[in-house]
PDB file of N, CA and C in Angstrom:
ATOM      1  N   UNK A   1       0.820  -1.195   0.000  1.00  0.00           N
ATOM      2  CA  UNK A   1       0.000   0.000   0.000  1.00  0.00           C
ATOM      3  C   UNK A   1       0.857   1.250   0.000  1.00  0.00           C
ATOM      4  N   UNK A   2       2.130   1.239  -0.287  1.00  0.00           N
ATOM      5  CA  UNK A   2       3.012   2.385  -0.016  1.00  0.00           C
ATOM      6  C   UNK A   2       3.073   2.956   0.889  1.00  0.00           C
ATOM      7  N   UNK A   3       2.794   4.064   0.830  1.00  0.00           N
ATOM      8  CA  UNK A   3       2.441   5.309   1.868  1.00  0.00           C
ATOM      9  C   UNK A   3       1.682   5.185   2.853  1.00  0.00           C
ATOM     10  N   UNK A   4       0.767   4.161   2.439  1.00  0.00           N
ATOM     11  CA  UNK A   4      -0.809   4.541   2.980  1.00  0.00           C
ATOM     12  C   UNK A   4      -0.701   2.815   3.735  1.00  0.00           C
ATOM     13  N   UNK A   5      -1.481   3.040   5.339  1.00  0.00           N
ATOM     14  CA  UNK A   5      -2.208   2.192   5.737  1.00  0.00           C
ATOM     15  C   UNK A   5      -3.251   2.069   6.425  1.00  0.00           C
ATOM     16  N   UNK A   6      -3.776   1.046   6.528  1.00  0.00           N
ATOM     17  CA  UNK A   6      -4.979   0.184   6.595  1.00  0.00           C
ATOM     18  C   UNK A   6      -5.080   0.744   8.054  1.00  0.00           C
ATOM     19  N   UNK A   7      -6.331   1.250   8.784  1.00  0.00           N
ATOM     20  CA  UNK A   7      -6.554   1.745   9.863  1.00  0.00           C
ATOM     21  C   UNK A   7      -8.101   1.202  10.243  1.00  0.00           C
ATOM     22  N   UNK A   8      -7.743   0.171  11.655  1.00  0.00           N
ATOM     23  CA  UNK A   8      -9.553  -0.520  11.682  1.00  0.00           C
ATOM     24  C   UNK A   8      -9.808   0.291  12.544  1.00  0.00           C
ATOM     25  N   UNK A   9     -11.115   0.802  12.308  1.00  0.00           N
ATOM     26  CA  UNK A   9     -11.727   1.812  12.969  1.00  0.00           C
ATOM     27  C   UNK A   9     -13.235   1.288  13.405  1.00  0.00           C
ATOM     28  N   UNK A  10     -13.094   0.074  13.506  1.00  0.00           N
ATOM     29  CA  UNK A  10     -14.403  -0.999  14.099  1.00  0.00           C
ATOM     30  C   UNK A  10     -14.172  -0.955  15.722  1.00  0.00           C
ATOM     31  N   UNK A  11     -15.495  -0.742  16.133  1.00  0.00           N
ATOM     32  CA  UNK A  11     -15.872  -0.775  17.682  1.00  0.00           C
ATOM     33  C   UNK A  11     -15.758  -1.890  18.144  1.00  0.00           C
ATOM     34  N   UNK A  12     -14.927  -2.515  19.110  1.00  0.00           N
ATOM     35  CA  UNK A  12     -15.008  -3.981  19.636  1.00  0.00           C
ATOM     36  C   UNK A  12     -17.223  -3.595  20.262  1.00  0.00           C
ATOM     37  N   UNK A  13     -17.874  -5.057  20.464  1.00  0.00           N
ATOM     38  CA  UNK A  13     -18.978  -4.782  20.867  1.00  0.00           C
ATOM     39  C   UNK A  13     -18.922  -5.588  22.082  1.00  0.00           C
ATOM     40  N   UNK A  14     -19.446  -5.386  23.397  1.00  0.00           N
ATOM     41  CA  UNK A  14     -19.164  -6.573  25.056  1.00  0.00           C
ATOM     42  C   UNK A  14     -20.572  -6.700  24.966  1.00  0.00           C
ATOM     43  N   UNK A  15     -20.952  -7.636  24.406  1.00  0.00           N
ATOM     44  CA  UNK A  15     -22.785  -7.706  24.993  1.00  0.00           C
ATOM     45  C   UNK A  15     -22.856  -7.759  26.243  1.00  0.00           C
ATOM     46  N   UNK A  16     -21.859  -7.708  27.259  1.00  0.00           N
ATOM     47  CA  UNK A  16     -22.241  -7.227  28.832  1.00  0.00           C
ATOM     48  C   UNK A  16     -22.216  -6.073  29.095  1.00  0.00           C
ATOM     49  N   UNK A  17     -21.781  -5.228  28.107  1.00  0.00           N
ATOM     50  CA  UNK A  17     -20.866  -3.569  28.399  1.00  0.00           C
ATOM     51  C   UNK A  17     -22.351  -3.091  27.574  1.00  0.00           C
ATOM     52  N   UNK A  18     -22.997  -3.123  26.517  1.00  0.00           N
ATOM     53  CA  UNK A  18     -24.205  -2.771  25.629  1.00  0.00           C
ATOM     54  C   UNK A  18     -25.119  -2.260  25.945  1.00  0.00           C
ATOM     55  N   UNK A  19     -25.660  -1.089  25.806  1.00  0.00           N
ATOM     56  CA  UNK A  19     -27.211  -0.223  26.448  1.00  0.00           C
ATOM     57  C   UNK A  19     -28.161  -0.902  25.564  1.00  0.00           C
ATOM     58  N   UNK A  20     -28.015  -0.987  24.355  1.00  0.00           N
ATOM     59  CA  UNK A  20     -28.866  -1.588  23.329  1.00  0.00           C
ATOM     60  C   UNK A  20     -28.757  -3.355  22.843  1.00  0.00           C
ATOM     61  N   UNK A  21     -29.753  -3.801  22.868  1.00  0.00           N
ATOM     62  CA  UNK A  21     -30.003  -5.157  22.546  1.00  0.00           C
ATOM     63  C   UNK A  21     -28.658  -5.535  21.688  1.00  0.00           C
ATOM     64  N   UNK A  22     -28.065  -6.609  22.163  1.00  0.00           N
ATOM     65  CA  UNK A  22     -26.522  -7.387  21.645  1.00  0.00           C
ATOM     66  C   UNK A  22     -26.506  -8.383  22.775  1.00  0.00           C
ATOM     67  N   UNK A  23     -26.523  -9.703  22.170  1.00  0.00           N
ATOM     68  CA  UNK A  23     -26.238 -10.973  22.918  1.00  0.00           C
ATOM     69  C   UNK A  23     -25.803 -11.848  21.513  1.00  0.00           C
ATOM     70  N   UNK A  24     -24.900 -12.749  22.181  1.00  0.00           N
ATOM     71  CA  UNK A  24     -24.012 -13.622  21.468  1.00  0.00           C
ATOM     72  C   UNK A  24     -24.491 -15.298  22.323  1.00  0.00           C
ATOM     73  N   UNK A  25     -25.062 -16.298  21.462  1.00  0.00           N
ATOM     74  CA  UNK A  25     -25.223 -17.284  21.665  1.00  0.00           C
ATOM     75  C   UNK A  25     -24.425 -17.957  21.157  1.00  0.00           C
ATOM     76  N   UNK A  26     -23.713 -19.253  21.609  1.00  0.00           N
ATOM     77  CA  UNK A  26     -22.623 -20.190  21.379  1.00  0.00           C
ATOM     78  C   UNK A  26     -23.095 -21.352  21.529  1.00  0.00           C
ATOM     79  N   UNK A  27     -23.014 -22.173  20.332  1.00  0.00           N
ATOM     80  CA  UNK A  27     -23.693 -23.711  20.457  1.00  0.00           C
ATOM     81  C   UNK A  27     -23.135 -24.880  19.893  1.00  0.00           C
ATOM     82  N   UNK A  28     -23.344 -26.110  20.425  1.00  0.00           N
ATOM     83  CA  UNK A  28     -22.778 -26.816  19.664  1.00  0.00           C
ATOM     84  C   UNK A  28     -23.331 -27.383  18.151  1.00  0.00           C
ATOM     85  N   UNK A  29     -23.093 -27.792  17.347  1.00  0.00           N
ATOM     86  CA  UNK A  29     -23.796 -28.584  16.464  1.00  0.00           C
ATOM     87  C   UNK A  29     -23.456 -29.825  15.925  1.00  0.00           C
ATOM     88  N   UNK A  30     -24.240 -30.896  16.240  1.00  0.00           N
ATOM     89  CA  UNK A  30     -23.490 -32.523  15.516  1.00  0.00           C
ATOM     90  C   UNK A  30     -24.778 -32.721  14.664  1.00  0.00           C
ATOM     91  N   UNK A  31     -22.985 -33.226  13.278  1.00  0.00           N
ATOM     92  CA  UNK A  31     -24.088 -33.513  12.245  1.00  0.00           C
ATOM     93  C   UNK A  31     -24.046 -35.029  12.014  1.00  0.00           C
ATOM     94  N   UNK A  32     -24.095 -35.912  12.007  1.00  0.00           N
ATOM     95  CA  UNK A  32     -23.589 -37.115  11.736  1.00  0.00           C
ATOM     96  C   UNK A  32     -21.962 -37.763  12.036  1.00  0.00           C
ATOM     97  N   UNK A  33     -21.480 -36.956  13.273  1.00  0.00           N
ATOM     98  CA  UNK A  33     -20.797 -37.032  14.424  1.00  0.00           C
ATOM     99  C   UNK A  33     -19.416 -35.901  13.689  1.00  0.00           C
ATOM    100  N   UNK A  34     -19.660 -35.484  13.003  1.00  0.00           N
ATOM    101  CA  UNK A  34     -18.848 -34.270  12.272  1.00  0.00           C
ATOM    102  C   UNK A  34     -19.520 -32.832  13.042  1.00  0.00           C
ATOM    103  N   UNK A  35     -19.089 -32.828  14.534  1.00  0.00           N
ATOM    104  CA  UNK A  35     -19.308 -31.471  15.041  1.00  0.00           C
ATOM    105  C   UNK A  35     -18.491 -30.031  15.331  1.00  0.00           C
ATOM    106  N   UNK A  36     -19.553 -29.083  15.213  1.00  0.00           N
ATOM    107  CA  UNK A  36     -18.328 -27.856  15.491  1.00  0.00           C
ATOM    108  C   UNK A  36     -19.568 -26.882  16.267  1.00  0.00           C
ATOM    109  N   UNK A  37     -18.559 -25.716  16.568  1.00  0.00           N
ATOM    110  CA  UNK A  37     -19.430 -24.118  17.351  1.00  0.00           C
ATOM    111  C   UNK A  37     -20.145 -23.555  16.626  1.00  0.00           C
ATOM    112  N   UNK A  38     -21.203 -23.183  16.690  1.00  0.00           N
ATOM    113  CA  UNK A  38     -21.797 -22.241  16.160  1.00  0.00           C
ATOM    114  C   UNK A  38     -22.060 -20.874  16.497  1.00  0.00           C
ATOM    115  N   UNK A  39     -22.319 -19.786  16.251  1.00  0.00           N
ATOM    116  CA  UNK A  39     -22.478 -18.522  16.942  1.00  0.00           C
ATOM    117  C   UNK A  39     -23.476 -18.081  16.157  1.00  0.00           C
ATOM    118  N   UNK A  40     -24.867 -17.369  17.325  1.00  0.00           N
ATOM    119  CA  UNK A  40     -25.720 -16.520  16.925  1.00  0.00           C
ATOM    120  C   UNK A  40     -26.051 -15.092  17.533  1.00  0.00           C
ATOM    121  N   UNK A  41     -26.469 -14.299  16.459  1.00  0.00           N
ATOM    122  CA  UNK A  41     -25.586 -12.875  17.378  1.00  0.00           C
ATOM    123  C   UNK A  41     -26.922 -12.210  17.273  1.00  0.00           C
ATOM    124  N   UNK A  42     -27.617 -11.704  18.362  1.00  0.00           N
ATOM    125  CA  UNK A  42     -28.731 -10.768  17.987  1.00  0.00           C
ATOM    126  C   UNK A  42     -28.394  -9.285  18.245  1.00  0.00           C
ATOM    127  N   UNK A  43     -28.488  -8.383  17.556  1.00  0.00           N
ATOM    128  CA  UNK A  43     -27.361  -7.201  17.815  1.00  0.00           C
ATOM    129  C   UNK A  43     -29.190  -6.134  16.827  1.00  0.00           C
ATOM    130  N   UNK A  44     -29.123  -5.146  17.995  1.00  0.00           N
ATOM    131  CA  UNK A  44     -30.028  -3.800  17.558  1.00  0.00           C
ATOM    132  C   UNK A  44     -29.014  -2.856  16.187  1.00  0.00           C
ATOM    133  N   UNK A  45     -29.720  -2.674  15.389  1.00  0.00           N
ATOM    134  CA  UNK A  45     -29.595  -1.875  14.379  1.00  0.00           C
ATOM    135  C   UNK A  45     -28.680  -0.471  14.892  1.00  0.00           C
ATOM    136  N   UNK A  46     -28.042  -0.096  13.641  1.00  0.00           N
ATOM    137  CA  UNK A  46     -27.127   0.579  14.676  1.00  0.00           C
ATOM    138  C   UNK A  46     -25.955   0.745  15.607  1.00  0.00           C
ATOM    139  N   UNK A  47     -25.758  -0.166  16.106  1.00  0.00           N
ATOM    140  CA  UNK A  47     -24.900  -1.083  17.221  1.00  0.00           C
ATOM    141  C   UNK A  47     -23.750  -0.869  16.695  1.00  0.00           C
ATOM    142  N   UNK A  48     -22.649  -0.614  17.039  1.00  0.00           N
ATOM    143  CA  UNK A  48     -21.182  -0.123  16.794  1.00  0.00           C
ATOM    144  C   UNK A  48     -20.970   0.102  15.256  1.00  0.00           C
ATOM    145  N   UNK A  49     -19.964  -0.141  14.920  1.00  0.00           N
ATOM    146  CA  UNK A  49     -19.364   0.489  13.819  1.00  0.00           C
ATOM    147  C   UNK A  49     -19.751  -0.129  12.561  1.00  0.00           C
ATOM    148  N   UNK A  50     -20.548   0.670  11.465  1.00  0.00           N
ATOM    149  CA  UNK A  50     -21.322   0.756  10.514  1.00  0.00           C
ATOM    150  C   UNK A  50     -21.350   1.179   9.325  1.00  0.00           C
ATOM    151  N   UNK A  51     -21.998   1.432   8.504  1.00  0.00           N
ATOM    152  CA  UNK A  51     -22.184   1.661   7.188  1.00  0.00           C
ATOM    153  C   UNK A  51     -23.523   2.642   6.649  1.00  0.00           C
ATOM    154  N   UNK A  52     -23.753   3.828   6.365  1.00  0.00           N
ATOM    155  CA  UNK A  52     -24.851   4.222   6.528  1.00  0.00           C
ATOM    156  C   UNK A  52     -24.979   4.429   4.324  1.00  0.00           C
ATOM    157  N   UNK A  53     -25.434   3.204   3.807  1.00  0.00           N
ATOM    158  CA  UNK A  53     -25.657   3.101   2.572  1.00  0.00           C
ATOM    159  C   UNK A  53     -27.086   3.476   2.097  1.00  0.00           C
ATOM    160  N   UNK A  54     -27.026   3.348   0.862  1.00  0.00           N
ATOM    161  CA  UNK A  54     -28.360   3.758   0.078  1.00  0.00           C
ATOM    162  C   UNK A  54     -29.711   2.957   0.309  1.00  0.00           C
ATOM    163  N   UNK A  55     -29.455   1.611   0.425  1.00  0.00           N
ATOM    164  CA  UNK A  55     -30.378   0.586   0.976  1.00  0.00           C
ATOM    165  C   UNK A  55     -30.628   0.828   1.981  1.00  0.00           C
ATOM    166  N   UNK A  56     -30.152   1.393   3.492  1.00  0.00           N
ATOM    167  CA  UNK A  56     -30.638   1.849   4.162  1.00  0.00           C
ATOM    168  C   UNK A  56     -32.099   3.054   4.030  1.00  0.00           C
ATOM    169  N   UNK A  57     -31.873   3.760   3.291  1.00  0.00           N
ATOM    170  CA  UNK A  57     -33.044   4.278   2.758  1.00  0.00           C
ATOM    171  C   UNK A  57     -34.562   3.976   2.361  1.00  0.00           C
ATOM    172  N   UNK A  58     -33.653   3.389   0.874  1.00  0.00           N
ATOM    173  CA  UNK A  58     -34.824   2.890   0.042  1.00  0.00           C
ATOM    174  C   UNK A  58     -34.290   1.075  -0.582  1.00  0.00           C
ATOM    175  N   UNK A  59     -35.053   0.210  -0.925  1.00  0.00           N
ATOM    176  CA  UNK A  59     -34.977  -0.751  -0.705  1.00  0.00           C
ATOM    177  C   UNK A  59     -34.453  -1.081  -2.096  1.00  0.00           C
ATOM    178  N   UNK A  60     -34.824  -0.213  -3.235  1.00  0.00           N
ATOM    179  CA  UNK A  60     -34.287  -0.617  -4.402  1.00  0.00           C
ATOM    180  C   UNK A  60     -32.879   0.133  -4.574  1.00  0.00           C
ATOM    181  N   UNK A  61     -32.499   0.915  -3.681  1.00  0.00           N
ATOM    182  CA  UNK A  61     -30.901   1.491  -3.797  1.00  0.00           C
ATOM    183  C   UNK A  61     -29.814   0.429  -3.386  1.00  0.00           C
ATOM    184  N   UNK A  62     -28.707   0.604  -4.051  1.00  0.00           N
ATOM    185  CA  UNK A  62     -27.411  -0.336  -3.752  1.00  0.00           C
ATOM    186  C   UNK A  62     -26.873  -0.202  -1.954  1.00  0.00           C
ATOM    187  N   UNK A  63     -27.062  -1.667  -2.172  1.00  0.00           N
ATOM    188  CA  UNK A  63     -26.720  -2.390  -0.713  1.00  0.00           C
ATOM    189  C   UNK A  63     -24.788  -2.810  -0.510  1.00  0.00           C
ATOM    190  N   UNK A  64     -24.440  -3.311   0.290  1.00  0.00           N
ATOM    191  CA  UNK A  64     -23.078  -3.231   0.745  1.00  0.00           C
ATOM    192  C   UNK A  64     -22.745  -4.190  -0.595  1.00  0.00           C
ATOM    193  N   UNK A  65     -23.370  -4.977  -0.926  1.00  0.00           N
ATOM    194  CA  UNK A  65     -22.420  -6.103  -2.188  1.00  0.00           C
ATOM    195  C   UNK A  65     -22.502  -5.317  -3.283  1.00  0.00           C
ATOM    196  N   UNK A  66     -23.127  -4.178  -3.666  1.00  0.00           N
ATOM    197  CA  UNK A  66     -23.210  -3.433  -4.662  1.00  0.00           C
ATOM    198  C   UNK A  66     -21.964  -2.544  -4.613  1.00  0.00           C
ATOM    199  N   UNK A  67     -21.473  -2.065  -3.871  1.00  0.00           N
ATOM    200  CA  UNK A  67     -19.909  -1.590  -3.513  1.00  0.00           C
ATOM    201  C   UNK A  67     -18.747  -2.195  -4.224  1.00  0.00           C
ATOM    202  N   UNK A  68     -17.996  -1.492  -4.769  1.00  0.00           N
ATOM    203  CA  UNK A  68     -16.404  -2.401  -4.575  1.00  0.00           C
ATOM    204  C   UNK A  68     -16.052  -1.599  -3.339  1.00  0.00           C
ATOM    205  N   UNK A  69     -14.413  -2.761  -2.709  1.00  0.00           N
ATOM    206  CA  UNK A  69     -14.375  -2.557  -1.829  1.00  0.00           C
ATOM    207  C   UNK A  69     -13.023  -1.471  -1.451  1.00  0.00           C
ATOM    208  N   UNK A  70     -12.990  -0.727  -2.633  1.00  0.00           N
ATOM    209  CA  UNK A  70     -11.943   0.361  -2.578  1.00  0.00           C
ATOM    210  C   UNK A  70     -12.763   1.461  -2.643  1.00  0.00           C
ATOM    211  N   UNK A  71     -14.456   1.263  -2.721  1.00  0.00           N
ATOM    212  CA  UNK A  71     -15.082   2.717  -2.420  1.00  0.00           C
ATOM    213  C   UNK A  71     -14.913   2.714  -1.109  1.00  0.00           C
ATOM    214  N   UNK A  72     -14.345   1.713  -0.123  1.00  0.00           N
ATOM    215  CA  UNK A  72     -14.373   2.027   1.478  1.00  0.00           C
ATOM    216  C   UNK A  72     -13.117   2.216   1.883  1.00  0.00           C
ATOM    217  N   UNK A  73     -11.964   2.620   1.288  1.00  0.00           N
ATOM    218  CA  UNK A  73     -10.843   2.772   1.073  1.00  0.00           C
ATOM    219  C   UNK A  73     -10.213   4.227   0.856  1.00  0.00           C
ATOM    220  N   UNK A  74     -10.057   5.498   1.572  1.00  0.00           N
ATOM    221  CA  UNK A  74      -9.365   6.975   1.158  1.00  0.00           C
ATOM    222  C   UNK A  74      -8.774   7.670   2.218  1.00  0.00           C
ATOM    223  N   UNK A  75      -8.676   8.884   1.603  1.00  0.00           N
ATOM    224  CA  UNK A  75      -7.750   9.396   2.588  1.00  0.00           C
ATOM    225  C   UNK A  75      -9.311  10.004   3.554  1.00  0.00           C
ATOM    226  N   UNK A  76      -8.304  10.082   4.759  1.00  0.00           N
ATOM    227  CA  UNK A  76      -8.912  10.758   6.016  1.00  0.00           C
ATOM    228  C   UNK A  76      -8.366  11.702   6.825  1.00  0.00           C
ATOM    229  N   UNK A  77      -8.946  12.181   8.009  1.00  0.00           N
ATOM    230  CA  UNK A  77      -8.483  13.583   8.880  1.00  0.00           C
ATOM    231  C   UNK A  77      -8.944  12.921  10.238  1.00  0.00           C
ATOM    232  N   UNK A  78      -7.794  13.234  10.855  1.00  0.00           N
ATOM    233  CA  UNK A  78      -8.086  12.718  12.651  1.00  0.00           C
ATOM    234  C   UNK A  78      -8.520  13.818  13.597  1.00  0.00           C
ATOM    235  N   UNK A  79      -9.748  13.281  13.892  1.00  0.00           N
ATOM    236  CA  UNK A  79     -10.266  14.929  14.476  1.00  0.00           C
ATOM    237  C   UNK A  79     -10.155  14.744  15.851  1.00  0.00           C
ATOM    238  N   UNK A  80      -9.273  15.336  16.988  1.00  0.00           N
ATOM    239  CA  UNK A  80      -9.456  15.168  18.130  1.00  0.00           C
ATOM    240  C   UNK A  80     -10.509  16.072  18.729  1.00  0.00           C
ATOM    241  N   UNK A  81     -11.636  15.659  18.940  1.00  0.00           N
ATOM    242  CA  UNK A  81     -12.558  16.652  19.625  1.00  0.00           C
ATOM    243  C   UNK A  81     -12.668  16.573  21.190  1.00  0.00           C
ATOM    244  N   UNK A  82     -11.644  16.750  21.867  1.00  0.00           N
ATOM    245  CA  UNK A  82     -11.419  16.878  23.272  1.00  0.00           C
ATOM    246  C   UNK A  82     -12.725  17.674  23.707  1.00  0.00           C
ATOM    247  N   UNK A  83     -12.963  18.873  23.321  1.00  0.00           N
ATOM    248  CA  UNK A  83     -13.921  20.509  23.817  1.00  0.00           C
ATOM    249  C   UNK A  83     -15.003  19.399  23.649  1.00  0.00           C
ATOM    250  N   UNK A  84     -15.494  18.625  22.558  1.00  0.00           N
ATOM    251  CA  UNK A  84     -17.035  18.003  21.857  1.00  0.00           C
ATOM    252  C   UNK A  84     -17.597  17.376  23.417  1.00  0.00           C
ATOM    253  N   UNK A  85     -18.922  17.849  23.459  1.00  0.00           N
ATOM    254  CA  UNK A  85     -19.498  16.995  24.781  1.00  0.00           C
ATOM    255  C   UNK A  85     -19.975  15.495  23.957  1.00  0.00           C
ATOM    256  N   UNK A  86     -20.557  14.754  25.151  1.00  0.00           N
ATOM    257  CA  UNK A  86     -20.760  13.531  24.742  1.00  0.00           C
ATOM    258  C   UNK A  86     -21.929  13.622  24.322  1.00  0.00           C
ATOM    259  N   UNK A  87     -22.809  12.928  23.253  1.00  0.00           N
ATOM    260  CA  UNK A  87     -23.965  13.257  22.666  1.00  0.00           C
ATOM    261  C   UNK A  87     -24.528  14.434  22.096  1.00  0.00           C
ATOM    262  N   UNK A  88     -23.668  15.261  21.706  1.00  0.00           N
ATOM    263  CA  UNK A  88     -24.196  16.502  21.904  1.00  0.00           C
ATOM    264  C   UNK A  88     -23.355  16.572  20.437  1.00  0.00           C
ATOM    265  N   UNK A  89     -23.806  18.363  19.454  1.00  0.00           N
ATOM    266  CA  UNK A  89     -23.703  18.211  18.455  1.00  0.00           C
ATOM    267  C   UNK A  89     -22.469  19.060  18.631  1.00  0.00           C
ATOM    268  N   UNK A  90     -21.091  18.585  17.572  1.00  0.00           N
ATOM    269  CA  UNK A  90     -19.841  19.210  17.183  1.00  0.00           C
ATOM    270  C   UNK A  90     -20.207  20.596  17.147  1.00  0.00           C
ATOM    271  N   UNK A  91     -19.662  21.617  17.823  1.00  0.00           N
ATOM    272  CA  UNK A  91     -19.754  22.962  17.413  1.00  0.00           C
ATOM    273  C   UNK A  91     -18.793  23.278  16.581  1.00  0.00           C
ATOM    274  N   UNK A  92     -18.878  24.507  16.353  1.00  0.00           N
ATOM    275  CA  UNK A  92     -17.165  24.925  15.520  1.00  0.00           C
ATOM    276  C   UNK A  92     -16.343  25.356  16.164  1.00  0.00           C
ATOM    277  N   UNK A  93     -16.416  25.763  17.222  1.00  0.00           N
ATOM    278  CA  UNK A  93     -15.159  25.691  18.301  1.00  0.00           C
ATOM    279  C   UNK A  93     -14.695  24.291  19.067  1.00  0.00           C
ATOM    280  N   UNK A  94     -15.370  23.403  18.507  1.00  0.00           N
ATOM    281  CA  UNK A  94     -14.556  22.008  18.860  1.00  0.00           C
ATOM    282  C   UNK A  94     -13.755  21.629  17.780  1.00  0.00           C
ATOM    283  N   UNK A  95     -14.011  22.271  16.477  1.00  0.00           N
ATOM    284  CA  UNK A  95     -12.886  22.073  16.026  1.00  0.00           C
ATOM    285  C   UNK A  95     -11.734  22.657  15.477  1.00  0.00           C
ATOM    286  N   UNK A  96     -11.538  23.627  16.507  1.00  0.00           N
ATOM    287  CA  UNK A  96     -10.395  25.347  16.073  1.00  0.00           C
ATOM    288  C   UNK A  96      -9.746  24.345  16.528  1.00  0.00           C
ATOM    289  N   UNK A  97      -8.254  24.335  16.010  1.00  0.00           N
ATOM    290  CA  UNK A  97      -6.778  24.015  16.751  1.00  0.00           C
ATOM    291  C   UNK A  97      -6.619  24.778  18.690  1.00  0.00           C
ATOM    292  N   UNK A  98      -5.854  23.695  19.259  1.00  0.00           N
ATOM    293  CA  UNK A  98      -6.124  23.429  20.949  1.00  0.00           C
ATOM    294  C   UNK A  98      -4.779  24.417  21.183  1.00  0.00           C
TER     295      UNK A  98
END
């Protein structure tokens, strides 16, 4: 990638730590004695780190497989908003230089 790297910017999620509906079920499964884990995740809409696409909208707009995956791929700006309250909307003095 040269210059440039790969930065995960995904929310770990604790379904014990969660205000909003997130639980993780763990199970076994035997199939004809060929068994393994399974995981089922019920997680509220919304819920950590996301994608806010066109299908979200409207139902006939392009959904995440409609993407390539270098439209999720550019440059960015690291905004430290120390001043920003929590929930509350960015002013423009949260983001003058500190």
């Amino acid at each position: 990638m040269g210059k440039f790297r790969v930065v995960d910017l995904s929310k770990r999620l604790d379904p014990a730590n969660e205000q909003r509906r997130c639980t993780l079920r763990r199970f076994y499964v035997d199939v004809n004695g060929a068994g393994d884990y399974h995981s089922e995740m019920d997680l509220m809409s919304h819920l950590g780190t996301h994608l806010e696409l066109p299908y979200h909208h409207r139902t006939d707009w392009k959904d995440v497989s409609q993407f390539a995956i270098d439209a999720f791929v550019g440059r960015w700006i690291l905004l430290r908003l120390e001043t920003a309250r929590p929930n509350q909307i960015v002013r423009v003095e949260d983001l003058e230089p500190g």
